[in-house]
C-alpha atoms as a PDB file:
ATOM      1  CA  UNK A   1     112.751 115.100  88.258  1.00  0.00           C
ATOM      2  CA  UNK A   2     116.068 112.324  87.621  1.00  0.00           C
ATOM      3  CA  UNK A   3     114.553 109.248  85.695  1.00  0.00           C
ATOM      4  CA  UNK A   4     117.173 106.584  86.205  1.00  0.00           C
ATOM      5  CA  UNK A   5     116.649 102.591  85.443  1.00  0.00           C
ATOM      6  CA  UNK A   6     116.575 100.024  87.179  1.00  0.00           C
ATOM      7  CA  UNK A   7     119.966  98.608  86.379  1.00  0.00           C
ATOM      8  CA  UNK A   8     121.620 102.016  86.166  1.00  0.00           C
ATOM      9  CA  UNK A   9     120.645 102.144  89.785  1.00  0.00           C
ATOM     10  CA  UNK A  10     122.399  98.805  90.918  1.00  0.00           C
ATOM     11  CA  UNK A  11     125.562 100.163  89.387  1.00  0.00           C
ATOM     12  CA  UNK A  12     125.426 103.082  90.231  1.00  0.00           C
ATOM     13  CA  UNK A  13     123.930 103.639  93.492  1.00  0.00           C
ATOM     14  CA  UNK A  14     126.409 105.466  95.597  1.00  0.00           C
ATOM     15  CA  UNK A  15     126.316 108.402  93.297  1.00  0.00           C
ATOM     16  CA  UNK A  16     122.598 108.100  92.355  1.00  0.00           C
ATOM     17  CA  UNK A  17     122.375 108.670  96.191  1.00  0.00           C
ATOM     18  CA  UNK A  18     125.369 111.101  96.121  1.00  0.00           C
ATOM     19  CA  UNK A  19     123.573 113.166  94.184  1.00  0.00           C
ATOM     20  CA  UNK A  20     119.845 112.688  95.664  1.00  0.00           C
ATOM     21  CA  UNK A  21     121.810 114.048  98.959  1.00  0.00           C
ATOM     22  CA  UNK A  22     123.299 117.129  97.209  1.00  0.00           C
ATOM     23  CA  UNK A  23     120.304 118.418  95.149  1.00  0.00           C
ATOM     24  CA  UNK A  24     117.385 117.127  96.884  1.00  0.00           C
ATOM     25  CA  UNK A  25     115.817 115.515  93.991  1.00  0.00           C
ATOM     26  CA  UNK A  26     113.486 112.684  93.820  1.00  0.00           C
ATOM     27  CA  UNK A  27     114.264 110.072  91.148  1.00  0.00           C
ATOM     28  CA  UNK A  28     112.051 108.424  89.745  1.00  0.00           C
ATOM     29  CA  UNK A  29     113.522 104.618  89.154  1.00  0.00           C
ATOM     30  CA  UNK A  30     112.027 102.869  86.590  1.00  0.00           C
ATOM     31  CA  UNK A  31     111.756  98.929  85.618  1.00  0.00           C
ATOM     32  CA  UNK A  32     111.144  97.448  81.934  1.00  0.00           C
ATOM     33  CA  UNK A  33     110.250 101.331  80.797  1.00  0.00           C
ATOM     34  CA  UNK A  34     107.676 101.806  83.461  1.00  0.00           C
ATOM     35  CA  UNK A  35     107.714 103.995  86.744  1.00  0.00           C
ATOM     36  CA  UNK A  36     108.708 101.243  89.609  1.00  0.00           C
ATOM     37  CA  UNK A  37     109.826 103.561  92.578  1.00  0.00           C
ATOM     38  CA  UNK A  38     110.891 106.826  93.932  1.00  0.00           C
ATOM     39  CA  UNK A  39     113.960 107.273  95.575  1.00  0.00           C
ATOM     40  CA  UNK A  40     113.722 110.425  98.000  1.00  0.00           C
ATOM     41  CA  UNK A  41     116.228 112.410 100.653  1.00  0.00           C
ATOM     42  CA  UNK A  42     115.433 111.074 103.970  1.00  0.00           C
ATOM     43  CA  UNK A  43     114.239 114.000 105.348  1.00  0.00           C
ATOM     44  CA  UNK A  44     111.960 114.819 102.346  1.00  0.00           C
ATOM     45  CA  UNK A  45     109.957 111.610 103.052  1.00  0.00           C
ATOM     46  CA  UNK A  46     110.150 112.304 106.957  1.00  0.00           C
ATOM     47  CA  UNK A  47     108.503 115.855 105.844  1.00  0.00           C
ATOM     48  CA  UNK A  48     105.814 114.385 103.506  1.00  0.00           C
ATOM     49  CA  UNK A  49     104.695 111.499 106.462  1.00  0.00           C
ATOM     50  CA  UNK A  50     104.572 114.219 108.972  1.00  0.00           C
ATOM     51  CA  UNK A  51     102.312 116.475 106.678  1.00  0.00           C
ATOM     52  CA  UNK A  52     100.220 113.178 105.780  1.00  0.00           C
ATOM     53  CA  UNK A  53      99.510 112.669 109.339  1.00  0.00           C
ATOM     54  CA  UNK A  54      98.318 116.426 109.517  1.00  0.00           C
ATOM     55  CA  UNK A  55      96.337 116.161 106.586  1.00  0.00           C
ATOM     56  CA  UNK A  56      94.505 113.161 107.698  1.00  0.00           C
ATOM     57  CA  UNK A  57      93.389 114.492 110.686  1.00  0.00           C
ATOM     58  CA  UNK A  58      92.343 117.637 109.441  1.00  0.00           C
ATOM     59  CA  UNK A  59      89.768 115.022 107.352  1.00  0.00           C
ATOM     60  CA  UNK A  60      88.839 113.301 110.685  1.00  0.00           C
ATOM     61  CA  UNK A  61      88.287 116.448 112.122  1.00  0.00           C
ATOM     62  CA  UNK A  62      86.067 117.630 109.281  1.00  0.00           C
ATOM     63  CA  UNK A  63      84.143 114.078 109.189  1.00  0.00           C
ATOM     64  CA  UNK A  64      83.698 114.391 112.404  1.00  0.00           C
ATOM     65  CA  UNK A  65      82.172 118.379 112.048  1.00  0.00           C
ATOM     66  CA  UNK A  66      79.907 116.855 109.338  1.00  0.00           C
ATOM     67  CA  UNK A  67      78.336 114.131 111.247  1.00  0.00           C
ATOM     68  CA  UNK A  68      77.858 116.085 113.978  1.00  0.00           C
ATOM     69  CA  UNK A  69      80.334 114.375 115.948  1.00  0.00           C
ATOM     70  CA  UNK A  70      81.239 117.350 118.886  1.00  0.00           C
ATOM     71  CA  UNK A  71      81.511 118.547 121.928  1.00  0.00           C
ATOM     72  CA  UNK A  72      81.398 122.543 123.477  1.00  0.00           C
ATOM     73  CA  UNK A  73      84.144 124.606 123.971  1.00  0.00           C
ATOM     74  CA  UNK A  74      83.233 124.480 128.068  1.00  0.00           C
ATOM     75  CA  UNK A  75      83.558 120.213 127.469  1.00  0.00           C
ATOM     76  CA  UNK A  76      86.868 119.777 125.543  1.00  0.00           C
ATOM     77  CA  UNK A  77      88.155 122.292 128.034  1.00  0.00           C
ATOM     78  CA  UNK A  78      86.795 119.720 130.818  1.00  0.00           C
ATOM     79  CA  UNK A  79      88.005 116.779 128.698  1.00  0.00           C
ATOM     80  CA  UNK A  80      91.458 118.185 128.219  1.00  0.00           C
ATOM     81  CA  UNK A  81      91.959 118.676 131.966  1.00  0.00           C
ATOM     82  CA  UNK A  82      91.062 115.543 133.041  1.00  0.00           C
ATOM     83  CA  UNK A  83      93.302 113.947 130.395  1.00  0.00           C
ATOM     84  CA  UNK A  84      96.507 116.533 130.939  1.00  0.00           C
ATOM     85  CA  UNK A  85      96.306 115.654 134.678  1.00  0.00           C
END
């Protein structure tokens, strides 16, 4: 992964992006030697909050198993009509 500071990213950050479009790379920006930010491709970080979403409701849906929160096969099919009409 590109480590770039700070300041190197003010003045430089048509190419910093430049090459963040080209390679696909995260960089990891950093302020007074510590990790501040990262700076990712657009559709890298549209990728990640679309697998987020999945992964969180794969949790609900297991919470849900283990609290004994559901419903019969012959209900959600009942439930689902209902809604999709």
């Amino acid at each position: 992964m590109k480590v770039e500071l700070v300041t190197t990213l003010k003045r430089k950050a048509t190419k910093i992006l430049a090459d963040l479009r080209k390679n696909r790379e995260p960089v990891l920006i950093t302020e007074h030697g510590k990790p501040s930010a990262y700076l990712v491709d657009v559709e890298d970080y549209e990728s990640l909050q679309k697998r987020l979403k999945i992964l969180e409701g794969i949790a609900r849906g297991e919470l849900s198993i283990s609290e004994g929160r559901t419903v019969s096969h012959r209900d959600a099919e009942e439930k689902l009509e209902k809604w999709l009409k």
